[in-house]
C-alpha atoms as a PDB file:
ATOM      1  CA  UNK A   1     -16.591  -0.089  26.430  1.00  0.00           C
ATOM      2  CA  UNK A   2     -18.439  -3.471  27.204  1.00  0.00           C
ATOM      3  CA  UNK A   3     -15.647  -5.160  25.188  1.00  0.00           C
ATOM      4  CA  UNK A   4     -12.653  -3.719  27.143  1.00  0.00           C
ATOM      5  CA  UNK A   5     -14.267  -4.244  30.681  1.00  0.00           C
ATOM      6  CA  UNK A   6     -14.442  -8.099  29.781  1.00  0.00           C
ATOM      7  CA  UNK A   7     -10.908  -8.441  28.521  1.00  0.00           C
ATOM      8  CA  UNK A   8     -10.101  -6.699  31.327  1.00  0.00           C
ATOM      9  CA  UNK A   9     -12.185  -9.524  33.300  1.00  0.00           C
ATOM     10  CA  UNK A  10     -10.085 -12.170  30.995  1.00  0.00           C
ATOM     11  CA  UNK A  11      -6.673 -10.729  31.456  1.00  0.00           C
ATOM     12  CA  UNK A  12      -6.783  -9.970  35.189  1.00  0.00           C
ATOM     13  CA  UNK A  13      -8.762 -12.809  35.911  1.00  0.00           C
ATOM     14  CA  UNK A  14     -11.331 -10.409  37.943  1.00  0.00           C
ATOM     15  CA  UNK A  15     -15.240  -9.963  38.482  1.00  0.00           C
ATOM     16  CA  UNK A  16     -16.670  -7.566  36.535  1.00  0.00           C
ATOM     17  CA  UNK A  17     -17.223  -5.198  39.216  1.00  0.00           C
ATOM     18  CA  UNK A  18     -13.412  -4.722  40.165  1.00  0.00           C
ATOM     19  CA  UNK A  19     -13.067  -4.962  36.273  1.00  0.00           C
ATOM     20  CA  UNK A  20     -15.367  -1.807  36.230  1.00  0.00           C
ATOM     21  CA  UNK A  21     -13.511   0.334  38.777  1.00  0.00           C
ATOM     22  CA  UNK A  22     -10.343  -0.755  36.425  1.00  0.00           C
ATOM     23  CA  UNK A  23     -12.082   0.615  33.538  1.00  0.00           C
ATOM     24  CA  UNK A  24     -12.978   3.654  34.969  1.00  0.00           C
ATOM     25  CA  UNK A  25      -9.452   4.378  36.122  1.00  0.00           C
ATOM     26  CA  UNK A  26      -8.427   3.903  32.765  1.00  0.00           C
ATOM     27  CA  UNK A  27     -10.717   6.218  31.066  1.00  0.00           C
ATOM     28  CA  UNK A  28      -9.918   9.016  33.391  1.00  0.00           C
ATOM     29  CA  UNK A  29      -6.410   8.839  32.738  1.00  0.00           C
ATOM     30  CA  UNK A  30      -6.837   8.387  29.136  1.00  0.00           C
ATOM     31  CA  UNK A  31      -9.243  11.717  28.751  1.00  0.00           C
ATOM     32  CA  UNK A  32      -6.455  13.446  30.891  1.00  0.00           C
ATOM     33  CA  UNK A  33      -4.926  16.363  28.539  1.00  0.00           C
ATOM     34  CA  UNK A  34      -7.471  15.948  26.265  1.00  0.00           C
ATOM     35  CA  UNK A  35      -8.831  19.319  25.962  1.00  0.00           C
ATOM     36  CA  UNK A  36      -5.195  20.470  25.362  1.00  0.00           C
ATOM     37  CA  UNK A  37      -4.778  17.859  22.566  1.00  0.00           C
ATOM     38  CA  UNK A  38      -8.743  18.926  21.083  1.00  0.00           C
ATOM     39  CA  UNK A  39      -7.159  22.421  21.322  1.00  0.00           C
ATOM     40  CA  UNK A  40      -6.179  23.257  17.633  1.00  0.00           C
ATOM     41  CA  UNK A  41      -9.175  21.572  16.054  1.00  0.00           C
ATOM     42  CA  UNK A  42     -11.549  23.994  18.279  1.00  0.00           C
ATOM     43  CA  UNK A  43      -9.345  27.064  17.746  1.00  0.00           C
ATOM     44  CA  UNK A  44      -9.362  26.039  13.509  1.00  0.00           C
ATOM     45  CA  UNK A  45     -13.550  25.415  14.071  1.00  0.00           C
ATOM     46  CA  UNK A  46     -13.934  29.146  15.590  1.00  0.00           C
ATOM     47  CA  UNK A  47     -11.489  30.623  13.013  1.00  0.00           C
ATOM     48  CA  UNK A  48     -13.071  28.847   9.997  1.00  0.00           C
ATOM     49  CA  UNK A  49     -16.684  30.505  11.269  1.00  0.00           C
ATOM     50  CA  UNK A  50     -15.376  34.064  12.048  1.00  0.00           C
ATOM     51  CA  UNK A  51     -13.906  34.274   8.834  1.00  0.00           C
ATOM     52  CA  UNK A  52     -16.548  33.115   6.867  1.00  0.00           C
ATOM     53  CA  UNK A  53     -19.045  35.195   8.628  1.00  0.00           C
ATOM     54  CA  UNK A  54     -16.904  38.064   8.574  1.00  0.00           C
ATOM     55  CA  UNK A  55     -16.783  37.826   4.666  1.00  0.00           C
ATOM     56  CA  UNK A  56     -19.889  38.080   4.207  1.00  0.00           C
ATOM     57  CA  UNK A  57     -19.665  42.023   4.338  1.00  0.00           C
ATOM     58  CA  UNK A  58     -16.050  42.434   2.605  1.00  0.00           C
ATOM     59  CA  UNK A  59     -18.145  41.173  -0.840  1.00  0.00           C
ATOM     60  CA  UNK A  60     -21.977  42.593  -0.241  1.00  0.00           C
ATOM     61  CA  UNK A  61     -21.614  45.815   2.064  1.00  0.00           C
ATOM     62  CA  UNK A  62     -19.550  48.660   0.280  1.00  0.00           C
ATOM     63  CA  UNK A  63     -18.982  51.048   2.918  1.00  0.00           C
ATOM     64  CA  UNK A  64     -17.156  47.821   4.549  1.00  0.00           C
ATOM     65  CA  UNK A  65     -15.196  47.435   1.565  1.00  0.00           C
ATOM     66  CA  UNK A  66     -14.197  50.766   0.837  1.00  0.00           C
ATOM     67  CA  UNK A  67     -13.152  50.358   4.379  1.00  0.00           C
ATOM     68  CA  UNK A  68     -10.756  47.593   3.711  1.00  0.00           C
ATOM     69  CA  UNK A  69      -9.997  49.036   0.531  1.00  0.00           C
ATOM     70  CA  UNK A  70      -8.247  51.875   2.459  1.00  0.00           C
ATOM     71  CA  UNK A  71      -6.978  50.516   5.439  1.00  0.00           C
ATOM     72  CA  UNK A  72      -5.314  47.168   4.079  1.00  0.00           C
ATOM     73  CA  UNK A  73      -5.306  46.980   0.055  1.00  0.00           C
ATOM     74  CA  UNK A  74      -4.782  50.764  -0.908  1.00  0.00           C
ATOM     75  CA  UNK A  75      -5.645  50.656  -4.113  1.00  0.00           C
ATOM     76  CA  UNK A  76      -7.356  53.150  -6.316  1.00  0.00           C
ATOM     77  CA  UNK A  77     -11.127  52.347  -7.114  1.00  0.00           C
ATOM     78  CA  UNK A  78     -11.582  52.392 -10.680  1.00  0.00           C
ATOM     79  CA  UNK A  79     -14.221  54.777 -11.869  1.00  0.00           C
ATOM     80  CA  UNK A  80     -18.114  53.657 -13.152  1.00  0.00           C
ATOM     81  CA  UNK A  81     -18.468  53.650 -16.348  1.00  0.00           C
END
Protein backbone atom coordinates (compact mmCIF):
# COMPACT_ATOMS: atom_id res chain seq x y z
CA UNK A 1 0.00 0.00 0.00
CA UNK A 2 2.94 2.32 1.21
CA UNK A 3 4.48 1.73 -2.25
CA UNK A 4 1.46 2.84 -4.36
CA UNK A 5 0.62 5.97 -2.16
CA UNK A 6 4.27 7.26 -3.01
CA UNK A 7 4.13 6.65 -6.72
CA UNK A 8 1.08 8.14 -6.50
CA UNK A 9 3.04 11.15 -4.69
CA UNK A 10 5.72 10.78 -7.75
CA UNK A 11 3.30 10.66 -10.60
CA UNK A 12 0.88 13.39 -9.51
CA UNK A 13 3.44 15.37 -8.07
CA UNK A 14 1.23 15.60 -4.67
CA UNK A 15 1.76 15.52 -0.73
CA UNK A 16 1.18 12.50 0.71
CA UNK A 17 -1.92 13.45 2.33
CA UNK A 18 -3.90 14.28 -0.99
CA UNK A 19 -1.89 11.16 -2.22
CA UNK A 20 -3.77 9.27 0.63
CA UNK A 21 -7.33 10.41 -0.13
CA UNK A 22 -6.22 9.25 -3.89
CA UNK A 23 -5.41 5.95 -2.58
CA UNK A 24 -8.33 5.47 -0.77
CA UNK A 25 -10.54 6.32 -3.72
CA UNK A 26 -8.80 3.83 -5.53
CA UNK A 27 -9.18 0.99 -3.23
CA UNK A 28 -12.85 1.52 -2.89
CA UNK A 29 -13.43 1.32 -6.41
CA UNK A 30 -11.16 -1.50 -6.89
CA UNK A 31 -12.99 -3.78 -3.98
CA UNK A 32 -16.28 -2.69 -5.80
CA UNK A 33 -17.96 -6.11 -7.15
CA UNK A 34 -15.75 -8.00 -5.32
CA UNK A 35 -17.96 -10.16 -3.37
CA UNK A 36 -19.68 -11.00 -6.72
CA UNK A 37 -16.30 -11.93 -8.29
CA UNK A 38 -15.27 -14.05 -4.61
CA UNK A 39 -18.72 -15.59 -5.33
CA UNK A 40 -17.88 -19.07 -6.89
CA UNK A 41 -14.83 -19.73 -4.75
CA UNK A 42 -17.21 -19.33 -1.48
CA UNK A 43 -20.11 -21.25 -3.05
CA UNK A 44 -17.18 -24.27 -4.18
CA UNK A 45 -15.71 -23.78 -0.20
CA UNK A 46 -19.40 -24.52 1.29
CA UNK A 47 -20.06 -27.30 -1.29
CA UNK A 48 -16.66 -29.01 -0.82
CA UNK A 49 -17.57 -29.10 3.25
CA UNK A 50 -21.25 -30.24 2.93
CA UNK A 51 -20.28 -32.95 0.87
CA UNK A 52 -17.58 -34.19 2.70
CA UNK A 53 -19.41 -34.00 5.91
CA UNK A 54 -22.37 -35.41 4.47
CA UNK A 55 -20.29 -38.57 3.44
CA UNK A 56 -19.35 -39.33 6.35
CA UNK A 57 -22.71 -41.30 7.01
CA UNK A 58 -23.27 -42.71 3.27
CA UNK A 59 -19.92 -45.10 4.24
CA UNK A 60 -20.24 -45.64 8.32
CA UNK A 61 -24.12 -45.39 9.17
CA UNK A 62 -26.18 -48.25 7.41
CA UNK A 63 -29.61 -47.26 7.96
CA UNK A 64 -28.31 -44.03 5.89
CA UNK A 65 -27.10 -46.19 3.29
CA UNK A 66 -29.77 -48.50 2.88
CA UNK A 67 -31.49 -45.22 2.58
CA UNK A 68 -29.60 -44.13 -0.43
CA UNK A 69 -29.44 -47.52 -1.55
CA UNK A 70 -33.24 -47.28 -2.19
CA UNK A 71 -33.96 -43.95 -3.03
CA UNK A 72 -31.05 -43.18 -5.62
CA UNK A 73 -28.92 -46.47 -6.56
CA UNK A 74 -31.70 -49.26 -6.46
CA UNK A 75 -29.78 -51.97 -6.37
CA UNK A 76 -30.23 -55.28 -4.70
CA UNK A 77 -28.06 -55.81 -1.45
CA UNK A 78 -26.21 -58.87 -1.79
CA UNK A 79 -26.80 -61.35 0.96
CA UNK A 80 -24.10 -62.13 4.15
CA UNK A 81 -22.41 -64.84 3.78
Amino acid sequence: EEVLRRHIMDVDNVPYADACRTFATIEVINKKGHYLVALPYKIGIFSATFVGIAAIPMVFHLPTIEWFNVWAVTTDVPEMK
